[in-house]
C-alpha atoms as a PDB file:
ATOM      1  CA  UNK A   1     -31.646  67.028  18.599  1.00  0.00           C
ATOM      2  CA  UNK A   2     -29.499  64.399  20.223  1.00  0.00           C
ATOM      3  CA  UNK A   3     -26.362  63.098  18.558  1.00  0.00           C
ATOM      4  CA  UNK A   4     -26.175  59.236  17.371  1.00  0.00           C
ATOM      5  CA  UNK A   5     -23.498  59.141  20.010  1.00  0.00           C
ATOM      6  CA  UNK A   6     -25.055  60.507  22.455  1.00  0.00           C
ATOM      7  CA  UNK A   7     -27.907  58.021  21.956  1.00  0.00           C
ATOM      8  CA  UNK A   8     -25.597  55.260  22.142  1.00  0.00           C
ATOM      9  CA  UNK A   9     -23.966  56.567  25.564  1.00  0.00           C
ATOM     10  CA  UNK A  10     -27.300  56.806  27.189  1.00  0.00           C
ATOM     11  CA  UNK A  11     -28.090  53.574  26.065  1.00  0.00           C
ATOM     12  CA  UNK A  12     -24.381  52.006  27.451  1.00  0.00           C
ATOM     13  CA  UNK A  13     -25.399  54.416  30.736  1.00  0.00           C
ATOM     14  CA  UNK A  14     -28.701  52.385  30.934  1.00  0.00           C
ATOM     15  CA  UNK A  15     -27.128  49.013  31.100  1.00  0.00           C
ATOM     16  CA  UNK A  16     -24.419  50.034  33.244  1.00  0.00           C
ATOM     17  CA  UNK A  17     -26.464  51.186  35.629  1.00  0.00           C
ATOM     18  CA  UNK A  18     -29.210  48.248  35.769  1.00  0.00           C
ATOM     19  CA  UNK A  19     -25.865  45.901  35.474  1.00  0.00           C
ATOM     20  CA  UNK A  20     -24.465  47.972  38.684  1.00  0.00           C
ATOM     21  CA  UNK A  21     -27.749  47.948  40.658  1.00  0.00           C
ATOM     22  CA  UNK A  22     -28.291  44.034  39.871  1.00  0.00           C
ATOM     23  CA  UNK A  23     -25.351  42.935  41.845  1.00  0.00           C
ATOM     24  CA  UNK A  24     -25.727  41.719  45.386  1.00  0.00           C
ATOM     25  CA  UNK A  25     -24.676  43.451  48.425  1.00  0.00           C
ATOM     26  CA  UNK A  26     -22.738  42.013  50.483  1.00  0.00           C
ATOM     27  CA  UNK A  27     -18.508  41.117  51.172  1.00  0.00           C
ATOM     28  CA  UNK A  28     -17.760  38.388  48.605  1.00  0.00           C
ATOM     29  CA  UNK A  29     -19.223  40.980  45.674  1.00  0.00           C
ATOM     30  CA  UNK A  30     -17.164  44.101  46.866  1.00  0.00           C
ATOM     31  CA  UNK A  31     -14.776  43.828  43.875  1.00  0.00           C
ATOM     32  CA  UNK A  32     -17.282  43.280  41.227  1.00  0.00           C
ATOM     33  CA  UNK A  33     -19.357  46.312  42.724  1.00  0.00           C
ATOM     34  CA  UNK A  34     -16.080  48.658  42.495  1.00  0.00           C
ATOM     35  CA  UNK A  35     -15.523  47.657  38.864  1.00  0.00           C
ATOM     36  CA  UNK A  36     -19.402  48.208  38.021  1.00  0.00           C
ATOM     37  CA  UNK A  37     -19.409  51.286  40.390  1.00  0.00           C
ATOM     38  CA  UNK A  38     -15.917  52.541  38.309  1.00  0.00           C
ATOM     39  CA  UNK A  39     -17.563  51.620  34.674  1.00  0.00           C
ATOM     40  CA  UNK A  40     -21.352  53.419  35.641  1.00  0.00           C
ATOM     41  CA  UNK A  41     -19.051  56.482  36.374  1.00  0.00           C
ATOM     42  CA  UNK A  42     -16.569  56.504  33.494  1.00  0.00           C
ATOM     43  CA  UNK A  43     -19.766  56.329  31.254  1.00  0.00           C
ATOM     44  CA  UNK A  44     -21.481  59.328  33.087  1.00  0.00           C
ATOM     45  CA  UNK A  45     -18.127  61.577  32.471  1.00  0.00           C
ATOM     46  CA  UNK A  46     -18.397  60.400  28.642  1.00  0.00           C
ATOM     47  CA  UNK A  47     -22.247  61.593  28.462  1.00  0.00           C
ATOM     48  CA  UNK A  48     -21.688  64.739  30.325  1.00  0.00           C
ATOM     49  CA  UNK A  49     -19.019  65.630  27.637  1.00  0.00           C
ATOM     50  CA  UNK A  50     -21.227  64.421  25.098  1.00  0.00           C
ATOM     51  CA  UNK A  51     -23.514  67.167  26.439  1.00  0.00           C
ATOM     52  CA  UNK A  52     -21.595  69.932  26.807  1.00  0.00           C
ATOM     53  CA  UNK A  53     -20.407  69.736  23.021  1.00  0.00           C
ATOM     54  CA  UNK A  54     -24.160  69.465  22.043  1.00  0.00           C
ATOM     55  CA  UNK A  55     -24.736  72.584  24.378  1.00  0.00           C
ATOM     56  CA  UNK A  56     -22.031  74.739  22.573  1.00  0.00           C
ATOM     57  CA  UNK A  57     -23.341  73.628  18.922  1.00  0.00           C
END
Protein backbone atom coordinates (compact mmCIF):
# COMPACT_ATOMS: atom_id res chain seq x y z
CA UNK A 1 0.00 0.00 0.00
CA UNK A 2 1.36 3.40 -0.86
CA UNK A 3 1.56 6.16 1.71
CA UNK A 4 -0.69 9.49 1.26
CA UNK A 5 2.71 11.06 0.91
CA UNK A 6 4.02 9.11 -1.27
CA UNK A 7 0.97 9.65 -3.50
CA UNK A 8 1.38 13.23 -3.28
CA UNK A 9 5.26 13.07 -4.30
CA UNK A 10 4.49 11.09 -7.35
CA UNK A 11 1.94 13.36 -8.19
CA UNK A 12 4.50 16.71 -7.57
CA UNK A 13 7.14 14.19 -9.65
CA UNK A 14 4.49 14.11 -12.49
CA UNK A 15 4.20 17.80 -12.92
CA UNK A 16 7.72 18.44 -12.48
CA UNK A 17 8.61 16.41 -14.98
CA UNK A 18 5.89 17.39 -17.78
CA UNK A 19 6.75 21.17 -16.45
CA UNK A 20 10.65 20.24 -17.18
CA UNK A 21 10.04 18.52 -20.54
CA UNK A 22 7.61 21.50 -21.73
CA UNK A 23 10.30 24.05 -21.82
CA UNK A 24 12.05 24.93 -25.03
CA UNK A 25 15.49 24.09 -25.96
CA UNK A 26 17.50 26.38 -26.82
CA UNK A 27 20.15 29.44 -25.15
CA UNK A 28 17.73 32.09 -23.86
CA UNK A 29 15.85 29.07 -21.66
CA UNK A 30 19.15 27.59 -20.16
CA UNK A 31 18.40 29.06 -16.70
CA UNK A 32 14.84 28.12 -16.48
CA UNK A 33 15.85 24.47 -17.67
CA UNK A 34 18.58 24.27 -14.71
CA UNK A 35 15.99 25.35 -12.14
CA UNK A 36 13.31 22.77 -13.62
CA UNK A 37 16.18 20.22 -14.20
CA UNK A 38 17.32 21.02 -10.18
CA UNK A 39 13.44 20.85 -8.88
CA UNK A 40 12.57 17.30 -11.15
CA UNK A 41 15.68 15.98 -9.20
CA UNK A 42 15.17 17.26 -5.66
CA UNK A 43 11.63 15.64 -6.00
CA UNK A 44 13.07 12.22 -7.23
CA UNK A 45 15.55 12.13 -3.98
CA UNK A 46 12.26 12.91 -1.82
CA UNK A 47 10.31 9.82 -3.53
CA UNK A 48 13.19 7.51 -3.39
CA UNK A 49 13.28 8.16 0.45
CA UNK A 50 9.71 7.94 0.53
CA UNK A 51 10.37 4.42 -0.78
CA UNK A 52 12.88 3.14 1.10
CA UNK A 53 10.88 3.88 4.45
CA UNK A 54 7.84 2.06 2.84
CA UNK A 55 10.37 -0.83 1.96
CA UNK A 56 11.59 -1.21 5.65
CA UNK A 57 7.83 -1.05 7.09
Amino acid sequence: MLSPRFEDLLDELLLAAASYHRIPRGPDSVVQLAHARWYLEAVRAEIAEERELLTRV
